[in-house]
Protein backbone atom coordinates (compact mmCIF):
# COMPACT_ATOMS: atom_id res chain seq x y z
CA UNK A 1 -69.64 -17.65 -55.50
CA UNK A 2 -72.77 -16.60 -53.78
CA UNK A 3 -73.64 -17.98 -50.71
CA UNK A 4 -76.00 -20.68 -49.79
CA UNK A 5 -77.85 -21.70 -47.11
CA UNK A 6 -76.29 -24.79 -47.04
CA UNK A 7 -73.10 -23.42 -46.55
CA UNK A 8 -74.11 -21.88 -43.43
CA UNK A 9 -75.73 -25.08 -41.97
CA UNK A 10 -72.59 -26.56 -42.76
CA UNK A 11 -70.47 -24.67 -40.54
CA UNK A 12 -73.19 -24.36 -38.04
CA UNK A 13 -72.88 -28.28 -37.85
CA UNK A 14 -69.70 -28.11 -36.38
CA UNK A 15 -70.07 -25.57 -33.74
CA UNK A 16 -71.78 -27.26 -30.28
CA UNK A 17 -73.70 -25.57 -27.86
CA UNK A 18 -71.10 -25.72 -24.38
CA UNK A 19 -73.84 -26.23 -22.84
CA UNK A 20 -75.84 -29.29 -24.26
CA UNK A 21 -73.25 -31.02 -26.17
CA UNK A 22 -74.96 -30.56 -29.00
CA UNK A 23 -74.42 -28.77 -32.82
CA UNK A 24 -76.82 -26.26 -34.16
CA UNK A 25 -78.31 -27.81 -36.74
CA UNK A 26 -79.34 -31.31 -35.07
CA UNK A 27 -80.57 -29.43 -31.96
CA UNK A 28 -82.50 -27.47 -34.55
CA UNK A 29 -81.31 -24.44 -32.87
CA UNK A 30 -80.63 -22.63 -35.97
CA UNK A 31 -83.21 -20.87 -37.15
CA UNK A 32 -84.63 -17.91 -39.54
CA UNK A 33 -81.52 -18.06 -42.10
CA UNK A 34 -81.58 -14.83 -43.81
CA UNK A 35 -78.68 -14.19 -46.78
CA UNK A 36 -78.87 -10.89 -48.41
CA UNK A 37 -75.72 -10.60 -50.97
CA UNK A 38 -72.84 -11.41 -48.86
CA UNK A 39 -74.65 -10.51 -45.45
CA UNK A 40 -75.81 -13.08 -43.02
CA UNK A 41 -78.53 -12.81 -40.38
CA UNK A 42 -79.96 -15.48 -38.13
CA UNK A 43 -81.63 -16.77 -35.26
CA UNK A 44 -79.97 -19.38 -32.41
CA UNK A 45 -83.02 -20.53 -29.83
CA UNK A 46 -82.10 -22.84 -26.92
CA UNK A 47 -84.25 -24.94 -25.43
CA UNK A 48 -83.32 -23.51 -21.79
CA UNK A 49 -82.73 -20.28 -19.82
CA UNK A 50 -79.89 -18.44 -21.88
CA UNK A 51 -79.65 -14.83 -20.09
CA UNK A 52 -76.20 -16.06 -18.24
CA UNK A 53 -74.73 -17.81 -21.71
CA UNK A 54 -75.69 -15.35 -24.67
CA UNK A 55 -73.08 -13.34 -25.03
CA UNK A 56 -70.57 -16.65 -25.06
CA UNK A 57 -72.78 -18.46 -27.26
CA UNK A 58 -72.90 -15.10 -29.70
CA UNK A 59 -69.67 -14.89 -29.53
CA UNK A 60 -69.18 -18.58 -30.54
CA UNK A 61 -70.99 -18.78 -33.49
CA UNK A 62 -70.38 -15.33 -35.02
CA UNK A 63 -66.83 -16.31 -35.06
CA UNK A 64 -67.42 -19.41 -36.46
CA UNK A 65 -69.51 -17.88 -39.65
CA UNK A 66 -67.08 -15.05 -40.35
CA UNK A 67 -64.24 -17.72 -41.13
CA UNK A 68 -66.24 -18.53 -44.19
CA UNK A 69 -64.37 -17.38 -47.58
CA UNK A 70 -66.54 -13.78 -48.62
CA UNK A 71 -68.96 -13.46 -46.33
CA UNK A 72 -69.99 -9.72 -45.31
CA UNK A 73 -71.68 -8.80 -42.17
CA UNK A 74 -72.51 -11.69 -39.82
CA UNK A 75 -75.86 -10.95 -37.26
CA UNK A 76 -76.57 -13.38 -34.86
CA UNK A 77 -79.49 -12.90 -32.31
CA UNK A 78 -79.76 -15.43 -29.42
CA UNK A 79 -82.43 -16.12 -27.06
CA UNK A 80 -84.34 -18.79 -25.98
CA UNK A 81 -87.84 -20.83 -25.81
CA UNK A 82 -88.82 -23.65 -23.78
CA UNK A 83 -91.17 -25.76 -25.54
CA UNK A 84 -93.13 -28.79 -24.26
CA UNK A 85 -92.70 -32.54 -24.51
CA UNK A 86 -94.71 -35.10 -24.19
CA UNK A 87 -92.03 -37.53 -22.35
CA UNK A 88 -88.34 -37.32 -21.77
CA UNK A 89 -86.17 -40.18 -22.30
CA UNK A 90 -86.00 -42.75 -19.71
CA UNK A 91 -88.94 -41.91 -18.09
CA UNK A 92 -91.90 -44.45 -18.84
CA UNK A 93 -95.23 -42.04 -17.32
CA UNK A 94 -97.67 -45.24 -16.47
CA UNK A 95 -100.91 -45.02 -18.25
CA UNK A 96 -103.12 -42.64 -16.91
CA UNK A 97 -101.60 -42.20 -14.15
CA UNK A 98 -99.41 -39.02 -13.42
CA UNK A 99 -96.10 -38.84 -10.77
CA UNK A 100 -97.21 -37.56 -7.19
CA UNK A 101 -93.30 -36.51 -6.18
CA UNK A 102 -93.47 -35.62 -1.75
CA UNK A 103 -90.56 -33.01 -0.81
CA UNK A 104 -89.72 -34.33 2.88
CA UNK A 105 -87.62 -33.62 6.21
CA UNK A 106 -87.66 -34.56 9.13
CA UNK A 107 -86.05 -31.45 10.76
CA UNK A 108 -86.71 -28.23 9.64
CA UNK A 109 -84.30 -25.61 7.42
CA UNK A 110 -82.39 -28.09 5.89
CA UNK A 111 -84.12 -26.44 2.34
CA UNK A 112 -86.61 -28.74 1.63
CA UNK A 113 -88.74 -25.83 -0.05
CA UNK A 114 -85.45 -24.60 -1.99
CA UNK A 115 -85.44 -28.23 -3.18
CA UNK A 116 -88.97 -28.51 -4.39
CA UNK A 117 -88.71 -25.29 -6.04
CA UNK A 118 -85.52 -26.53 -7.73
CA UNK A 119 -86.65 -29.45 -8.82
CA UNK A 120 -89.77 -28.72 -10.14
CA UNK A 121 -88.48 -25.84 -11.65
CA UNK A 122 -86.71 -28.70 -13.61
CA UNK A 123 -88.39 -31.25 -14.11
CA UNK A 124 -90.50 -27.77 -16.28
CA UNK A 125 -86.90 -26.96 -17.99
CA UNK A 126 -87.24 -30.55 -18.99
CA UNK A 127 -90.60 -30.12 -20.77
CA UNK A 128 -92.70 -31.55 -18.53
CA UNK A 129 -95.89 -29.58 -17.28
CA UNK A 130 -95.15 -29.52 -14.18
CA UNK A 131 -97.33 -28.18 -10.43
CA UNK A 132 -95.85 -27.38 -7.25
CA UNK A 133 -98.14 -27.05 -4.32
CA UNK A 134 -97.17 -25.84 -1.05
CA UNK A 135 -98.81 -28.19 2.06
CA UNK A 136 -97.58 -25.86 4.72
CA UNK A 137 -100.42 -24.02 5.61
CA UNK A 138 -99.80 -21.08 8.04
CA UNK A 139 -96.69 -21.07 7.01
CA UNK A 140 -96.03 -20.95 3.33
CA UNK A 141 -92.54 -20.20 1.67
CA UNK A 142 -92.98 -21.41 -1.55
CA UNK A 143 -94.35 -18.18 -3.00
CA UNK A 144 -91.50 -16.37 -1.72
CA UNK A 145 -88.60 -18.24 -3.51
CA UNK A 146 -90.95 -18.70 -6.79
CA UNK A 147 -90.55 -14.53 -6.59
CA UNK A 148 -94.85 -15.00 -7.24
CA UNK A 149 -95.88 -13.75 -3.70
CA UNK A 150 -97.66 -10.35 -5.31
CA UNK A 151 -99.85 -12.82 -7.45
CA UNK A 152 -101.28 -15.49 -5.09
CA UNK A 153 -105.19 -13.71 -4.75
CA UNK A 154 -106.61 -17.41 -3.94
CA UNK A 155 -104.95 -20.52 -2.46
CA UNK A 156 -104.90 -24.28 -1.99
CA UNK A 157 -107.22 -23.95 1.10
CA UNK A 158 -110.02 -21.75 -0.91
CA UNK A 159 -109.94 -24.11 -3.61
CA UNK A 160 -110.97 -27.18 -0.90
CA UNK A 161 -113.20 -25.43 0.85
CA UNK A 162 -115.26 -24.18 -2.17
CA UNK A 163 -114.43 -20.61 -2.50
CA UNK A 164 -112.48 -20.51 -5.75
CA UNK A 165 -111.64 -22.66 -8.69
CA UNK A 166 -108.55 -24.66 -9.19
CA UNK A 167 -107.77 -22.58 -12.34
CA UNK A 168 -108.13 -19.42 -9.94
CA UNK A 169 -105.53 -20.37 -7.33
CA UNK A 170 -102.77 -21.77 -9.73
CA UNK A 171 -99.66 -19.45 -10.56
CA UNK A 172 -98.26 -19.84 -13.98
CA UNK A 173 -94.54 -19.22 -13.96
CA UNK A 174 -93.22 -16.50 -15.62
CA UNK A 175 -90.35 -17.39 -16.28
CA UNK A 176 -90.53 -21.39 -17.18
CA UNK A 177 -93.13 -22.47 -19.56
CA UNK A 178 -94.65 -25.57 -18.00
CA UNK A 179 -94.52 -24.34 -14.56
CA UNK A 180 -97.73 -23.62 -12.20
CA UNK A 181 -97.62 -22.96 -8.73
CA UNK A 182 -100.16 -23.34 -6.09
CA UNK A 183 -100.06 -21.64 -3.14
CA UNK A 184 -101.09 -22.26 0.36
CA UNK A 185 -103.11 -20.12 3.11
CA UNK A 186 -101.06 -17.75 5.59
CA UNK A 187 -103.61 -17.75 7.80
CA UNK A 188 -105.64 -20.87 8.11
CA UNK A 189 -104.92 -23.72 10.36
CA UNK A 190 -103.53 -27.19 9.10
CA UNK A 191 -106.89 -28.57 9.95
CA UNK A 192 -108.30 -27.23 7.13
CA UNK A 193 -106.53 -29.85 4.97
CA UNK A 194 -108.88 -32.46 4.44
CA UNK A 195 -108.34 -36.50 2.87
CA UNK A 196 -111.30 -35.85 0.43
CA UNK A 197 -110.34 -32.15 -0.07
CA UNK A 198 -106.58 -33.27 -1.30
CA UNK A 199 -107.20 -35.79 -3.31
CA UNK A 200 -110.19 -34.05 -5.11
CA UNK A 201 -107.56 -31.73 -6.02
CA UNK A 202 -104.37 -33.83 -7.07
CA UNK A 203 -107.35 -36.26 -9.26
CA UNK A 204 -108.00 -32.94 -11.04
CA UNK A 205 -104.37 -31.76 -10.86
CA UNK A 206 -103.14 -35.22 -12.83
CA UNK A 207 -105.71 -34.64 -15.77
CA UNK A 208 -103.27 -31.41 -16.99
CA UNK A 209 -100.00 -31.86 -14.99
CA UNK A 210 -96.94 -34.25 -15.84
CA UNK A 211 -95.33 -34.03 -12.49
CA UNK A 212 -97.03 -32.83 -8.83
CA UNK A 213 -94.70 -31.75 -6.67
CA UNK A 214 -95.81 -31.73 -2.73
CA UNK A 215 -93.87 -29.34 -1.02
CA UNK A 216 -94.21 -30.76 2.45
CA UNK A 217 -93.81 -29.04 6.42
CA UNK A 218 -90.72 -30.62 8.14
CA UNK A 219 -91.43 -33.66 10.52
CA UNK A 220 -95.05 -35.50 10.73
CA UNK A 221 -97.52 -33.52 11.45
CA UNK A 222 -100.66 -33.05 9.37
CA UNK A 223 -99.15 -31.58 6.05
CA UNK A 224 -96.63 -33.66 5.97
CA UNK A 225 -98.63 -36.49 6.56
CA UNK A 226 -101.18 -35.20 3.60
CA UNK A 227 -98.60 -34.62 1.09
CA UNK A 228 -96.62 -38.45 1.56
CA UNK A 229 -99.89 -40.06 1.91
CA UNK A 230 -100.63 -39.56 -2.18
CA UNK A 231 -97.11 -39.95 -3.15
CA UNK A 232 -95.84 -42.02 -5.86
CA UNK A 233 -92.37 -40.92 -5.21
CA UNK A 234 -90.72 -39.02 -2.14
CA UNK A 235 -87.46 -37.51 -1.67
CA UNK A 236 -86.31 -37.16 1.40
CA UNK A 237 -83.86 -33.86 2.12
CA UNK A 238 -81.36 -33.62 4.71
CA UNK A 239 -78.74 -32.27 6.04
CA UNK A 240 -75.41 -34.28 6.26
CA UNK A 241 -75.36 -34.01 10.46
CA UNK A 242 -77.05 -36.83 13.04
CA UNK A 243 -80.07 -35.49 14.18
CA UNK A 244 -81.17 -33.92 11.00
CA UNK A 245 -80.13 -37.75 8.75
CA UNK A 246 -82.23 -39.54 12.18
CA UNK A 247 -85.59 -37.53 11.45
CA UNK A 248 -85.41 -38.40 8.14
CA UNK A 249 -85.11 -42.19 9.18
CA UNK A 250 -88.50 -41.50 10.78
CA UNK A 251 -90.09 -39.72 7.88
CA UNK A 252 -88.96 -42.61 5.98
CA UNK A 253 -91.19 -45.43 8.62
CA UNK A 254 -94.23 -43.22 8.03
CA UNK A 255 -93.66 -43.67 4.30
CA UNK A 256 -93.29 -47.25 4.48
CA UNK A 257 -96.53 -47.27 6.31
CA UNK A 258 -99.19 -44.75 6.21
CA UNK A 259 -99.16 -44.03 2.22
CA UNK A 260 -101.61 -44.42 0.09
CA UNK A 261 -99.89 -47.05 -1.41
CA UNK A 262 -98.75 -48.76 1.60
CA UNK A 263 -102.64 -49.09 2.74
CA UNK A 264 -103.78 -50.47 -0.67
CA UNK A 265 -100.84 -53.06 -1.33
CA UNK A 266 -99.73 -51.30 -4.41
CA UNK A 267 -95.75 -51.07 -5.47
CA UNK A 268 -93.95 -48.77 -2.74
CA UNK A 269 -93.35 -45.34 -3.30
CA UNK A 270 -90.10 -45.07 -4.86
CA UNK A 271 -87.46 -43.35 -1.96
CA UNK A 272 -84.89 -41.32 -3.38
CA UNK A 273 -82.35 -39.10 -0.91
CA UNK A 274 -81.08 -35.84 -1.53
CA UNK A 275 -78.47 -34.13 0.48
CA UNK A 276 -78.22 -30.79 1.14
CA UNK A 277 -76.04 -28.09 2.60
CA UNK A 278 -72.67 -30.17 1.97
CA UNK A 279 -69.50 -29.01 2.89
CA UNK A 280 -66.76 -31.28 1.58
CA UNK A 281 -64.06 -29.25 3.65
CA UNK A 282 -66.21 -29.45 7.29
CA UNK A 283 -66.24 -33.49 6.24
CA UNK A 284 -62.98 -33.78 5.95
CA UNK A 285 -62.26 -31.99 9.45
CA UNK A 286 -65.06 -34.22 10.94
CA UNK A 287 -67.71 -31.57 11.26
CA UNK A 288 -70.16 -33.24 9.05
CA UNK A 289 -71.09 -36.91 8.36
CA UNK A 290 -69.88 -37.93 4.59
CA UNK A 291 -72.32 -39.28 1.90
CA UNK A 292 -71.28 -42.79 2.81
CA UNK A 293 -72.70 -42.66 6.81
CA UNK A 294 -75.94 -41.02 5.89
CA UNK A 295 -76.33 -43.71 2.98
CA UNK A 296 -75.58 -46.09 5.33
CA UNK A 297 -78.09 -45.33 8.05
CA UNK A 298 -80.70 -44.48 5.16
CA UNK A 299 -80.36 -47.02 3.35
CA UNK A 300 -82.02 -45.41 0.01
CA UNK A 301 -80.99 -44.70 -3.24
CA UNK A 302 -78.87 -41.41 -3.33
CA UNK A 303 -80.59 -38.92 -6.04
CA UNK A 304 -78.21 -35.73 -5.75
CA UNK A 305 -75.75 -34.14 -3.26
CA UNK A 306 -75.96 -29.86 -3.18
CA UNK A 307 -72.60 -28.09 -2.07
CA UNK A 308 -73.35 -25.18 0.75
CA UNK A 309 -73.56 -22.19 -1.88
CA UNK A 310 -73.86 -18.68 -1.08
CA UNK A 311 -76.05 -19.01 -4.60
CA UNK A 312 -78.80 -20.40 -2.59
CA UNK A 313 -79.46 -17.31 -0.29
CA UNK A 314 -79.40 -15.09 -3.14
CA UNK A 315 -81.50 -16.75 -5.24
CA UNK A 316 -84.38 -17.03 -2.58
CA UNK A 317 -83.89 -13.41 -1.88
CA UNK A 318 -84.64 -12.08 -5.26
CA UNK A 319 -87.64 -15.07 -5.74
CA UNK A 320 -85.75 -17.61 -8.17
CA UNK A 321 -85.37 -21.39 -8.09
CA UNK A 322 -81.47 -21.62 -7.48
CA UNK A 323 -81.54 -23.96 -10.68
CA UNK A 324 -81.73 -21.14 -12.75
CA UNK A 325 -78.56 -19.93 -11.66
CA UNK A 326 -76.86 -22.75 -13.84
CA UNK A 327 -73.33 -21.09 -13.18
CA UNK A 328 -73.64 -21.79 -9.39
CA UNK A 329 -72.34 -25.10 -7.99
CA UNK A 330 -76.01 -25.49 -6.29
CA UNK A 331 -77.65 -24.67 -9.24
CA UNK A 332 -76.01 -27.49 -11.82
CA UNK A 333 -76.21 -29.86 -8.50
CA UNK A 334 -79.89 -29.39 -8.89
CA UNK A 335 -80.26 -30.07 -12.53
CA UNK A 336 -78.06 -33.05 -12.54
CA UNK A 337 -80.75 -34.48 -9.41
CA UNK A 338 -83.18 -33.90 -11.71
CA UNK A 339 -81.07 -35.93 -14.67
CA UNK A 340 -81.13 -38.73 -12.67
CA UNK A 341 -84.28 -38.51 -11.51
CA UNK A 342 -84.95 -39.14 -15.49
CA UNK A 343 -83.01 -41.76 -15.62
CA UNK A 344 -80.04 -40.34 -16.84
CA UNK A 345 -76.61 -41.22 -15.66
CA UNK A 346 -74.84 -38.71 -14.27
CA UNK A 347 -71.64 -38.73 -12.07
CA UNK A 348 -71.93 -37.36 -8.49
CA UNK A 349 -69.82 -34.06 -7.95
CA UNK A 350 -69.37 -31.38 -5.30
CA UNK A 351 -67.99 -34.05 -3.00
CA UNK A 352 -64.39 -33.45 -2.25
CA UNK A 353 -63.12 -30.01 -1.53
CA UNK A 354 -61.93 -27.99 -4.47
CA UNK A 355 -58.17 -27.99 -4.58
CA UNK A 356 -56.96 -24.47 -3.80
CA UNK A 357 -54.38 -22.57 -5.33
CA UNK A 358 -50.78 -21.09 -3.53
CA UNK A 359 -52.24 -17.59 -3.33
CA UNK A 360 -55.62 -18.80 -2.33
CA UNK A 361 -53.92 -20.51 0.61
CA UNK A 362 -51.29 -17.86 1.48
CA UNK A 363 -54.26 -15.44 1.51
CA UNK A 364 -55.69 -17.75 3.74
CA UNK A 365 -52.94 -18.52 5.96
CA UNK A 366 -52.42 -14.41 6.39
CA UNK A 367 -56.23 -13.38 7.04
């Protein structure tokens, strides 16, 4: 009996993506269903990075098709395309207005820039359109660990001043569709940031962009005061150690007070915490505070906790958001911050220490 493409959607239906939960044919994955006699050719898409899953996935569903009675040759090319949306579930965008999201510390290298390059990176994997601007002028990262340092020609700082268009300045990602990044200057001062300039800017910005990330300096100085002034959310990054969890306490005060919001009486920007650079062994010795101290002296709602990963350093050397790397304990922590930034629920993990094996402890034991 010939076959048909139902019969391959069939048996596509019952195979899920590891990675999404999801079969095939309701993901709308499968695509391009070629049948030529008994030979079968077609095309699997995902809707997010696939370079470190296409060989499994491959694997997976080729399997699956050549269980079916007669079938010849089975060809199955994976790959994938991230396409827009105009709203994820759970997240209610407020009419005409767009999400102003402030990156803070209070202390310096506790990786508030990995963070914002993280999450924007996924709130983009998510299908929203999605800008990350970089407030710390004279000292700018964000191009580095975006891997787009060879492309800035004009920044943040020209485009205030007058000396190049907005379109000019932004970066579009090469990697994520839905992903623009705007650089700052390397060699202006942080004077040069100006009220009107900034919000000339993010007014234009929310005309084309779902989410506006603010990657801000560390502490309160004029940047960082800039970038949580406009904000309609902040997170606040730190590190799970005193004086690191106390500056963040302050950042939180100037929130509370000197944003936009704050000065007009509107709702308060929504606080969400994200803790970085956690070591569930170190807690356990004493070393580091746990979750429940820094929530406790915080006092805000806890959005995602990121294990110490040697992940992170690698990705920033080579230019990628670590949430790319979705094999890497940072990397999922990332994306499921960004889950529940959407309103998903998603379980905290990372926070005990993983349970090691008799060799892994003899080895230790003997080094």
């Amino acid at each position: 009996m010939a076959l048909t493409e139902s019969d391959i959607q069939n048996v596509l239906k019952t195979i899920t993506d590891p990675n999404t939960g999801k079969d095939y044919v309701s993901s709308k994955s499968a695509r391009n269903i070629q049948i030529k006699g008994n030979d079968l050719s077609l095309d699997i898409v995902l809707g997010y990075p696939a370079k470190s899953v296409i060989a499994e996935i491959q694997a997976q569903v080729k399997s699956a098709l050549e269980h079916i009675p007669g079938i010849g040759s089975v060809t199955v090319n994976v790959g994938s395309r991230i396409v827009s949306h105009s709203v994820q579930r759970g997240v209610q965008l407020l009419p005409g207005v767009k999400n102003i999201i402030a990156v803070a510390s209070g202390k310096g290298g506790v990786g508030k820039t990995t963070s914002s390059a993280a999450f924007g990176t996924g709130l983009a994997l998510r299908g929203f359109k999605t800008c990350i601007i970089d407030f710390d002028v004279g000292l700018r990262n964000l191009d580095l660990i975006m891997g787009c340092e060879r492309r800035v020609v004009f920044d943040f700082i020209n485009v205030i001043n007058g000396e190049a268009r907005l379109s000019q300045a932004l970066i579009k990602d090469k990697r994520v569709e839905n992903l623009y990044i705007l650089p700052t200057s390397q060699t202006r001062d942080k004077d040069a940031l100006t009220p009107e300039g900034v919000g000339k800017i993010l007014d234009e910005l929310k005309k084309e962009f779902d989410y506006i990330l603010c990657d801000s300096p560390a502490g309160i100085e004029k940047g960082a005061l800039m970038a949580l002034y406009w904000a309609d959310h902040a997170i606040i990054v730190t590190n799970p150690e005193v004086s690191s969890v106390r500056d963040s306490d302050r950042i939180l005060g100037v929130i509370q007070a000197k944003s936009r919001r704050a000065e007009q009486g509107l709702e308060p920007v929504k606080e969400h915490l994200l803790v970085t650079r956690y070591d569930p062994e170190r807690v356990e010795k004493g070393e580091m505070l746990k979750v429940e101290d820094v929530l406790e002296i915080l006092a805000i709602p806890l959005l995602g906790i990121v294990p110490e990963s040697p992940a992170v350093l690698k990705a920033s050397n080579v230019g990628m958001p670590v949430v790319l790397d979705d094999k890497s304990n940072a990397g999922q922590a990332y994306g499921d911050a960004v889950g529940r930034f959407l309103g998903e629920t998603i379980e905290h993990r990372f926070i005990k220490p993983e349970k090691k094996g008799f060799l892994d402890r003899l080895l230790r034991r003997t080094a």
